[in-house]
C-alpha atoms as a PDB file:
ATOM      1  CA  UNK A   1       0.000   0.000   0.000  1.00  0.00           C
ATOM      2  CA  UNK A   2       1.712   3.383  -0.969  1.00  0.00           C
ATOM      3  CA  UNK A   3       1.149   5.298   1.636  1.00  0.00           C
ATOM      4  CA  UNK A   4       1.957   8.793  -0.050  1.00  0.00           C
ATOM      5  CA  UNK A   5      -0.706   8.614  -2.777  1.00  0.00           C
ATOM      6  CA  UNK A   6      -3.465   8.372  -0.031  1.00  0.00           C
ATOM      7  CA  UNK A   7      -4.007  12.539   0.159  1.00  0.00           C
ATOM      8  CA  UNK A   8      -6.423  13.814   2.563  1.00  0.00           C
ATOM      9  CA  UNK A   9      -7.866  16.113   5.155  1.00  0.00           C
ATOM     10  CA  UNK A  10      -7.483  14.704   9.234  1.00  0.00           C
ATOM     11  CA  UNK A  11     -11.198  14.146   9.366  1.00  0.00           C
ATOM     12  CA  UNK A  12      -9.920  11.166   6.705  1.00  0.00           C
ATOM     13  CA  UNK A  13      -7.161   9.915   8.604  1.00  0.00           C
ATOM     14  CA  UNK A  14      -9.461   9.781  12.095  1.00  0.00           C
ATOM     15  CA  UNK A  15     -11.259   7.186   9.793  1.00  0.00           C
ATOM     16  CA  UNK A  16      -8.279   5.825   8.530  1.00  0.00           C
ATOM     17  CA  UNK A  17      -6.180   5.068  11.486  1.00  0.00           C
ATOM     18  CA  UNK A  18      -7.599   1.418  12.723  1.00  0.00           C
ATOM     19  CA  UNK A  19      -6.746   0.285   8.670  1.00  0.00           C
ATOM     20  CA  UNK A  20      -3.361   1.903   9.245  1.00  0.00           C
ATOM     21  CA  UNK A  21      -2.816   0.433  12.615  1.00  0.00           C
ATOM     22  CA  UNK A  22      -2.825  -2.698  11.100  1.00  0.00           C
ATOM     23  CA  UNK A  23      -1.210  -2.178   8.414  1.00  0.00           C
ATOM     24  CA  UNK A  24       1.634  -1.327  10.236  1.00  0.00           C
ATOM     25  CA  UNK A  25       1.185  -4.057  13.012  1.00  0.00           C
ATOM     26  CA  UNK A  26       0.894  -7.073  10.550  1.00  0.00           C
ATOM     27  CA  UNK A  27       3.209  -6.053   7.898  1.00  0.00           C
ATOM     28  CA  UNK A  28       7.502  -4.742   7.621  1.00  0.00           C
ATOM     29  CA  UNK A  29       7.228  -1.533   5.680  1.00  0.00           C
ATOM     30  CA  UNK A  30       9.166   0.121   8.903  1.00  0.00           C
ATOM     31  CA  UNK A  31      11.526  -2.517   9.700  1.00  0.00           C
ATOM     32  CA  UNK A  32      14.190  -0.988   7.359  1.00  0.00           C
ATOM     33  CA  UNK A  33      14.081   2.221   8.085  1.00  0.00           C
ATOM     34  CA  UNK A  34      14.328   1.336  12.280  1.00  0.00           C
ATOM     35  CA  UNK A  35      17.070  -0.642  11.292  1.00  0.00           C
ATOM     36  CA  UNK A  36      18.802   2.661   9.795  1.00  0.00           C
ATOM     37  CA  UNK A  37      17.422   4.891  12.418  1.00  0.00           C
ATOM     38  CA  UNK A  38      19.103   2.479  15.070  1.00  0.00           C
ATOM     39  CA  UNK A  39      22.851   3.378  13.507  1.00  0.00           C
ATOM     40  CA  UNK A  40      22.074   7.108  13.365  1.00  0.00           C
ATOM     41  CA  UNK A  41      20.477   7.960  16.838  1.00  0.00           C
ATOM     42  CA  UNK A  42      21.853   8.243  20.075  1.00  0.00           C
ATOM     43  CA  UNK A  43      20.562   7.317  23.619  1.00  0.00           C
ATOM     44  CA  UNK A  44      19.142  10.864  25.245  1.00  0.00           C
ATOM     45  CA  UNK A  45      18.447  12.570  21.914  1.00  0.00           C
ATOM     46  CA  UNK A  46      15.273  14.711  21.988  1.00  0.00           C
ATOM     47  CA  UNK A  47      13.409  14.144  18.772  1.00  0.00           C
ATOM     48  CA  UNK A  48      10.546  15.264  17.401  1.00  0.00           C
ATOM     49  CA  UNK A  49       8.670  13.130  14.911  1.00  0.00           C
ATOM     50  CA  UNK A  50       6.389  14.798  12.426  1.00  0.00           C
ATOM     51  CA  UNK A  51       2.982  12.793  11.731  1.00  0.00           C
ATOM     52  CA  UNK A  52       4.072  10.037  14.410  1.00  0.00           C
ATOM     53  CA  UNK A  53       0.945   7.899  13.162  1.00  0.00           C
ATOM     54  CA  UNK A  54       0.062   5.421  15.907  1.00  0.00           C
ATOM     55  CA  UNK A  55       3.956   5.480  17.266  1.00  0.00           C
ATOM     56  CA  UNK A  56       5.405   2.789  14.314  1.00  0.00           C
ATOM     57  CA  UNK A  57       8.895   5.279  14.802  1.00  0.00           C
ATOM     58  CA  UNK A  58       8.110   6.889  18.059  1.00  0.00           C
ATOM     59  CA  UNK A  59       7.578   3.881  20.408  1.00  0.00           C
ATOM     60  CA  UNK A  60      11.129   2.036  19.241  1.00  0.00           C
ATOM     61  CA  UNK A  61      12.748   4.963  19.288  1.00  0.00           C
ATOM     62  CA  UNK A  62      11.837   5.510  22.456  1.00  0.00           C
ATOM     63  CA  UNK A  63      12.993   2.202  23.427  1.00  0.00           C
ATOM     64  CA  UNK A  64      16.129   3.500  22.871  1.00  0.00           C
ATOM     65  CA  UNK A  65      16.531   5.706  25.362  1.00  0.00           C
ATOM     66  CA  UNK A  66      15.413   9.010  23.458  1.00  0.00           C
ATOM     67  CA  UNK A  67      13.304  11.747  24.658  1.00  0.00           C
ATOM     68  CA  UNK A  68      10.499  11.778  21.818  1.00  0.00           C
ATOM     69  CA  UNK A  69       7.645  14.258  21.044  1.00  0.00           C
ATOM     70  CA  UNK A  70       4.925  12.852  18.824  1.00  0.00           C
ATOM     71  CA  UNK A  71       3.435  15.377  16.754  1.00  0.00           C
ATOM     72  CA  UNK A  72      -0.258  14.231  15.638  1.00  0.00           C
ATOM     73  CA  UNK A  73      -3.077  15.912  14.421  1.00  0.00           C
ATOM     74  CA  UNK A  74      -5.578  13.223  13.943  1.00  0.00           C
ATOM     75  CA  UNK A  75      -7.245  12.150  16.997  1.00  0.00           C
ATOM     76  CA  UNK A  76      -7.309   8.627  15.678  1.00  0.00           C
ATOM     77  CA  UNK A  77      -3.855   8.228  15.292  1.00  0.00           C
ATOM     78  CA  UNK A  78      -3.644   9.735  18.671  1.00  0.00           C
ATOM     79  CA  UNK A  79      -5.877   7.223  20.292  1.00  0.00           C
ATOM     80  CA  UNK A  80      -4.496   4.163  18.855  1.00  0.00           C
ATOM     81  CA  UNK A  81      -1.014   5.679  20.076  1.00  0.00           C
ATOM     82  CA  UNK A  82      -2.018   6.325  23.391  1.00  0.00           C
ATOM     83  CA  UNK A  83      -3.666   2.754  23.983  1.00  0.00           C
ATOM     84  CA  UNK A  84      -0.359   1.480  22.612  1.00  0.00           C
ATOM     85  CA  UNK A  85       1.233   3.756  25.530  1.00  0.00           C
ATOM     86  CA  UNK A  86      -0.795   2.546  28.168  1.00  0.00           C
ATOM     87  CA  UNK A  87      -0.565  -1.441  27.380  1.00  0.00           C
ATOM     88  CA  UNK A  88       3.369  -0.923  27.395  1.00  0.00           C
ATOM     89  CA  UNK A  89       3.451   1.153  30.704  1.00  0.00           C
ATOM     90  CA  UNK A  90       4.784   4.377  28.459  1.00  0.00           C
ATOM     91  CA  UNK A  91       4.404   7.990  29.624  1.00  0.00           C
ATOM     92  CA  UNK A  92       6.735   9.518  29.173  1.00  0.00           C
ATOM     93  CA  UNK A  93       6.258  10.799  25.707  1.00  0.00           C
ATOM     94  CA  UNK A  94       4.748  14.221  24.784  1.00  0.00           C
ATOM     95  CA  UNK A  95       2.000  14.793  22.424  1.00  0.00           C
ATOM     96  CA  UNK A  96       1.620  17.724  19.782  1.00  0.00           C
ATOM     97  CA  UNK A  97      -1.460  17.979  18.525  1.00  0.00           C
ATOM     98  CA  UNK A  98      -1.614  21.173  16.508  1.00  0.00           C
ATOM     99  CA  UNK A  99      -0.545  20.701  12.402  1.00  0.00           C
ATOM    100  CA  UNK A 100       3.347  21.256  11.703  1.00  0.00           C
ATOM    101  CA  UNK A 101       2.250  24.234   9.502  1.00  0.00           C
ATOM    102  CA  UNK A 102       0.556  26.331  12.241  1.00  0.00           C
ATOM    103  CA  UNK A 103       3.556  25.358  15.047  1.00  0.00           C
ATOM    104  CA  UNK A 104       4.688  28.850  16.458  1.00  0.00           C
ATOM    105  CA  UNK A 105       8.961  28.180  15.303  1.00  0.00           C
ATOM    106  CA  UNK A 106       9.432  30.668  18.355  1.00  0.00           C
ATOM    107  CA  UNK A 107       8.464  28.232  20.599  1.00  0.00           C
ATOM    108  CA  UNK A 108       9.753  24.643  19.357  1.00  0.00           C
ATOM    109  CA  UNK A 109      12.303  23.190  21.951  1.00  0.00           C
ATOM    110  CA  UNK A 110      15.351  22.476  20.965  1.00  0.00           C
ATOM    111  CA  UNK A 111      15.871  18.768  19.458  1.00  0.00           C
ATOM    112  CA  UNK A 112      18.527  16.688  18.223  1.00  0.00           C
ATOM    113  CA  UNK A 113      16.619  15.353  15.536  1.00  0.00           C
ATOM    114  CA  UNK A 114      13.478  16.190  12.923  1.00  0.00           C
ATOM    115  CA  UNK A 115      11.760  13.069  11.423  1.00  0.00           C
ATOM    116  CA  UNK A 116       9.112  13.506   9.210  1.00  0.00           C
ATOM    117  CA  UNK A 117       8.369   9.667   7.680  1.00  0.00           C
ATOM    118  CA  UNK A 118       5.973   9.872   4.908  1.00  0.00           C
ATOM    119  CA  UNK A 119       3.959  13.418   6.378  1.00  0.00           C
ATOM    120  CA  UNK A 120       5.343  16.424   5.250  1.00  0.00           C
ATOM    121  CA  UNK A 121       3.947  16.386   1.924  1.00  0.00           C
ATOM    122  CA  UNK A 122       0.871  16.355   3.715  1.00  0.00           C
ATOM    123  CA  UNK A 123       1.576  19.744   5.302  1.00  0.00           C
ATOM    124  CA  UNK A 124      -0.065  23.411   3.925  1.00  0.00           C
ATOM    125  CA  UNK A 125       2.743  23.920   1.117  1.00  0.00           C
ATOM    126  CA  UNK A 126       3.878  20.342   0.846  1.00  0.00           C
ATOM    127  CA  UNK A 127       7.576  18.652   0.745  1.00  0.00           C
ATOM    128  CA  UNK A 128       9.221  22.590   0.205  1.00  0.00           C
ATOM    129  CA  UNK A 129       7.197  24.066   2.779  1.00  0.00           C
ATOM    130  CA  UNK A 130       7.445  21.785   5.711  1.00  0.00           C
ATOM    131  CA  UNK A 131      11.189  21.205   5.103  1.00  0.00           C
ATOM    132  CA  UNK A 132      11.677  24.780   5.150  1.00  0.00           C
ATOM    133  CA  UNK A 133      10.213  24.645   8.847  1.00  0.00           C
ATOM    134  CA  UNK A 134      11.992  22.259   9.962  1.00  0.00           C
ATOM    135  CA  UNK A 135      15.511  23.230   8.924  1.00  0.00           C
ATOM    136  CA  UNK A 136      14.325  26.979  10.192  1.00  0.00           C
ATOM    137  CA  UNK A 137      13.739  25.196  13.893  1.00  0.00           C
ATOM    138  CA  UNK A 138      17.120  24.506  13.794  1.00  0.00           C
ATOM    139  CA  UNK A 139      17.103  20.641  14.857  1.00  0.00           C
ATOM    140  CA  UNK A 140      20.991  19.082  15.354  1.00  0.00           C
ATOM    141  CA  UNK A 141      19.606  17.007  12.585  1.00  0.00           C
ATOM    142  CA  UNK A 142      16.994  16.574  10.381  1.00  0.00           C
ATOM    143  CA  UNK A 143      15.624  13.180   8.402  1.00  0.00           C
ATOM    144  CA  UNK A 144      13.612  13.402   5.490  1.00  0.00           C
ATOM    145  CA  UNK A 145      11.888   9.783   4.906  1.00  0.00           C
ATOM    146  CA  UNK A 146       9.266   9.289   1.427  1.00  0.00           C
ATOM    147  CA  UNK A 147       8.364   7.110  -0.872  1.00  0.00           C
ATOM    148  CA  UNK A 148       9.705   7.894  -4.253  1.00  0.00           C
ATOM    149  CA  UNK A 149       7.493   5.946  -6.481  1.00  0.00           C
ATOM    150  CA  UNK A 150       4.556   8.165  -5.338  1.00  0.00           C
ATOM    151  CA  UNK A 151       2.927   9.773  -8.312  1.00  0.00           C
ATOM    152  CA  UNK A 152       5.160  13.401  -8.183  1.00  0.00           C
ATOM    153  CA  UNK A 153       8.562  14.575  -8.482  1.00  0.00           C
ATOM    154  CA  UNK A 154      10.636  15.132  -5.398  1.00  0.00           C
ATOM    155  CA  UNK A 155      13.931  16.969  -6.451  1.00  0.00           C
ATOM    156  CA  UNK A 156      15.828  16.111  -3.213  1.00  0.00           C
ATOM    157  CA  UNK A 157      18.558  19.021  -4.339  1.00  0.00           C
ATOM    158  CA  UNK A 158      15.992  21.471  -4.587  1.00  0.00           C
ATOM    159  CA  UNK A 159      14.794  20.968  -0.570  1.00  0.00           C
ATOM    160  CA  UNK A 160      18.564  21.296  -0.190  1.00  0.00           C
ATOM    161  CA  UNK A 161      18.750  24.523  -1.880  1.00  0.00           C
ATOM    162  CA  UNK A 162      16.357  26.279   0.223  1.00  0.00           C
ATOM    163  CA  UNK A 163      17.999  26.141   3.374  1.00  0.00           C
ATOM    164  CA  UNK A 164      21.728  28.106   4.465  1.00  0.00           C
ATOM    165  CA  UNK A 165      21.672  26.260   7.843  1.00  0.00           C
ATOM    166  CA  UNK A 166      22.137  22.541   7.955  1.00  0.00           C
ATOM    167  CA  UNK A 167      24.885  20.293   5.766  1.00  0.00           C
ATOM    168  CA  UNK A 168      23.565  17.795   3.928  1.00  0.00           C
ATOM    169  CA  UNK A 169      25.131  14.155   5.269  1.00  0.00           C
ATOM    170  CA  UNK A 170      23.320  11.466   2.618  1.00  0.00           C
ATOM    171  CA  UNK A 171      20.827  10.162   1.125  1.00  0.00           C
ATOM    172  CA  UNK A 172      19.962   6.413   1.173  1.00  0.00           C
ATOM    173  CA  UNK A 173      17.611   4.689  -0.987  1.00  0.00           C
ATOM    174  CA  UNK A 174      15.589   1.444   0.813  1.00  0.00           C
ATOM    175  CA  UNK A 175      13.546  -1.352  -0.551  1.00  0.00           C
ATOM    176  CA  UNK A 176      10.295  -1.844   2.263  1.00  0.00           C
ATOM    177  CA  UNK A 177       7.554  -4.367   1.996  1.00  0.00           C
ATOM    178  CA  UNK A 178       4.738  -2.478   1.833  1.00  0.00           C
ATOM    179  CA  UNK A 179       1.814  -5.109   1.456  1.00  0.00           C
ATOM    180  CA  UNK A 180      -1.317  -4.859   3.763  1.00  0.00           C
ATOM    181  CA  UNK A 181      -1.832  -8.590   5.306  1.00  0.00           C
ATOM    182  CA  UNK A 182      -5.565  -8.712   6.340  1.00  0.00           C
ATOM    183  CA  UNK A 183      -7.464 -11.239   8.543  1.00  0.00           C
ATOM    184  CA  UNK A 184      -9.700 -12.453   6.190  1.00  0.00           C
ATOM    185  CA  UNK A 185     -11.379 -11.702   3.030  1.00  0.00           C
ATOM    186  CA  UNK A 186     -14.441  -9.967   4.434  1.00  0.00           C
ATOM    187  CA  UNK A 187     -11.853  -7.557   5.953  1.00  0.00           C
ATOM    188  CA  UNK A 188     -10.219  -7.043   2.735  1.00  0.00           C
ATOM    189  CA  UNK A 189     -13.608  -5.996   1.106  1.00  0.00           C
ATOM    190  CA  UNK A 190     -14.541  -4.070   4.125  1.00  0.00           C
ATOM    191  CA  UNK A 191     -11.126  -2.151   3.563  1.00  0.00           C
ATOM    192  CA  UNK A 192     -11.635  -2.047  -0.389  1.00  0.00           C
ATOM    193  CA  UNK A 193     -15.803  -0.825   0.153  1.00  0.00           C
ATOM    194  CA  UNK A 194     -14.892   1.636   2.291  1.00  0.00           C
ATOM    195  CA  UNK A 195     -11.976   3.460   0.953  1.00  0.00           C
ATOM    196  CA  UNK A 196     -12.726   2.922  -2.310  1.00  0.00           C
ATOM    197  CA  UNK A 197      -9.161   1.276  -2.849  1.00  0.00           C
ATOM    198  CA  UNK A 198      -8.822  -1.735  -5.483  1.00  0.00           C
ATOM    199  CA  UNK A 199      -7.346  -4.804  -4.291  1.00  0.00           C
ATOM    200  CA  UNK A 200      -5.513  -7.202  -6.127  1.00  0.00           C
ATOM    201  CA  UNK A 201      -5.452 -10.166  -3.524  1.00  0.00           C
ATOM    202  CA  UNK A 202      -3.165 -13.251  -3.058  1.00  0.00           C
ATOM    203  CA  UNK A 203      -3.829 -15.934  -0.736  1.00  0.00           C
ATOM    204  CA  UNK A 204      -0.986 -16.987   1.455  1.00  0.00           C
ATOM    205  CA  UNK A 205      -1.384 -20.266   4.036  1.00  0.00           C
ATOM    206  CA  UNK A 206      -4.698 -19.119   3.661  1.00  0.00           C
ATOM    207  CA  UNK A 207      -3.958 -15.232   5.145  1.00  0.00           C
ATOM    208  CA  UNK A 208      -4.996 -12.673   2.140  1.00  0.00           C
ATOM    209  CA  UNK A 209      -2.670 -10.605   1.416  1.00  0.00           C
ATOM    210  CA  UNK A 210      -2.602  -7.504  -0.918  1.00  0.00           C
ATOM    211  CA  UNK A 211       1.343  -7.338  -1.901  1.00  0.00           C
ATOM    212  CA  UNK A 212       3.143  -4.554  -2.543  1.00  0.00           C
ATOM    213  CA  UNK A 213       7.129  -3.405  -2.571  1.00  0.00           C
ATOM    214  CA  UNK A 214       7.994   0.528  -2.790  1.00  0.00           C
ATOM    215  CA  UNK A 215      11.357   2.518  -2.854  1.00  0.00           C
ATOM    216  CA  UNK A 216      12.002   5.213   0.054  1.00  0.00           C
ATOM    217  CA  UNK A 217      14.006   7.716   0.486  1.00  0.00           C
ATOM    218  CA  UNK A 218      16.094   8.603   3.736  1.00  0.00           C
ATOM    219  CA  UNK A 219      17.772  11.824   3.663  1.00  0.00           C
ATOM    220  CA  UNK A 220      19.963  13.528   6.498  1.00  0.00           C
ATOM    221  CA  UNK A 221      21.189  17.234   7.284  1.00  0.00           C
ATOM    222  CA  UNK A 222      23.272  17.954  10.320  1.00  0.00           C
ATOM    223  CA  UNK A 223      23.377  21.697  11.567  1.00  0.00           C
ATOM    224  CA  UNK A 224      26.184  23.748  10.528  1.00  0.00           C
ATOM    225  CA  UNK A 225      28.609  24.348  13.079  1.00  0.00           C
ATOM    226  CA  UNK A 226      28.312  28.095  14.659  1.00  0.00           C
ATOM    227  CA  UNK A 227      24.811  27.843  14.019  1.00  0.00           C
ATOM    228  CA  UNK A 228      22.472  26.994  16.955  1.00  0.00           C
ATOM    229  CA  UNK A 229      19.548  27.005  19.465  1.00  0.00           C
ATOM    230  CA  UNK A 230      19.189  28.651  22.803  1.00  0.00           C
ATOM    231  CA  UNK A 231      17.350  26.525  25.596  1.00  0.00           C
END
């Protein structure tokens, strides 16, 4: 399931979020990237992750030893997240619930890493826009995650170009299975009726499965040196 071609307001991902809960739960698609996460963050880093879903980045990362803010505007997500909290004795992770476009910049803590993992296009000005407010919060360092096969062009050296303040470290192109496993084929109607999404099912062990593969980016900036945040 491509992830970046579903395009909505929040009201759709409140709906959304059980489907995507599984999704994530049953299939791999962010087994790859944790993996790469794992070799780039450090224990006690405060991060900041932009459209944390229902926690598939935020709750690992946590695990290791990170001080994470989840930034979420759909109540769904948020619910599904904060179950998730409670049934692993987590609370120590802070909640933004306000849209990454209408943050006040003035008042972002300090952190030692921006993610935004499939979710800034979503933000008021897409990919350029939302880039340009997180390399203006002036994060140690900033990770830009996306799918690449998703419909529009993403000049990576253009998101580059609009920002004097952070170095740009690499970018890493990763293979993720992104198929949706579902419990049975009355969900996978249910799913198909109600988002209006075709499925083109195969039946593994008996499990249906709706396969998929998709390319992601992973890009990294690290803040200039001389260049940095009070607080």
């Amino acid at each position: 399931m491509n992830l970046t071609c579903l395009q909505d307001d929040i009201a759709f991902w409140d709906q959304f979020a059980p489907w995507y809960d599984k999704w994530v739960s049953r299939g791999a698609y962010h087994t790859p990237l944790l993996r790469e996460l794992s070799q780039m963050v450090e224990p006690q880093w405060r991060i900041l992750d932009i459209g944390a879903g229902t926690g598939a980045l935020s709750i690992p990362i946590l695990s290791i030893g990170c001080d994470v803010t989840a930034l979420e505007p759909s109540v769904g997500m948020r619910r599904l997240f904060n179950r998730k909290c409670e049934k692993l004795f987590i609370a120590d992770i802070d909640f933004m619930e306000e849209k990454w476009e209408n943050q006040d910049l003035k008042h972002i803590r300090p952190f030692d890493l921006i993610i935004a993992c499939n979710s800034i296009h979503l933000t008021e000005g897409g990919i350029m826009e939302g880039m340009s407010r997180v390399f203006s919060s002036l994060p140690q360092h900033a990770c830009l995650i996306t799918e690449v096969n998703q419909g529009f062009p993403i000049d990576f050296k253009n998101i580059d170009k609009i920002q004097d303040t952070h170095n740009f470290l690499f970018i890493k192109n990763i293979k993720a299975d992104s198929s949706f496993i579902f419990k049975d084929m009355e969900e996978a109607q249910n799913f198909s009726d109600t988002f209006g999404i075709p499925l083109h099912i195969d039946i593994y062990d008996g499990i249906p499965v709706q396969r998929d593969k998709t390319d992601i980016a992973m890009i990294w900036w690290e803040r200039k040196r001389g260049i940095g945040q009070s607080g």
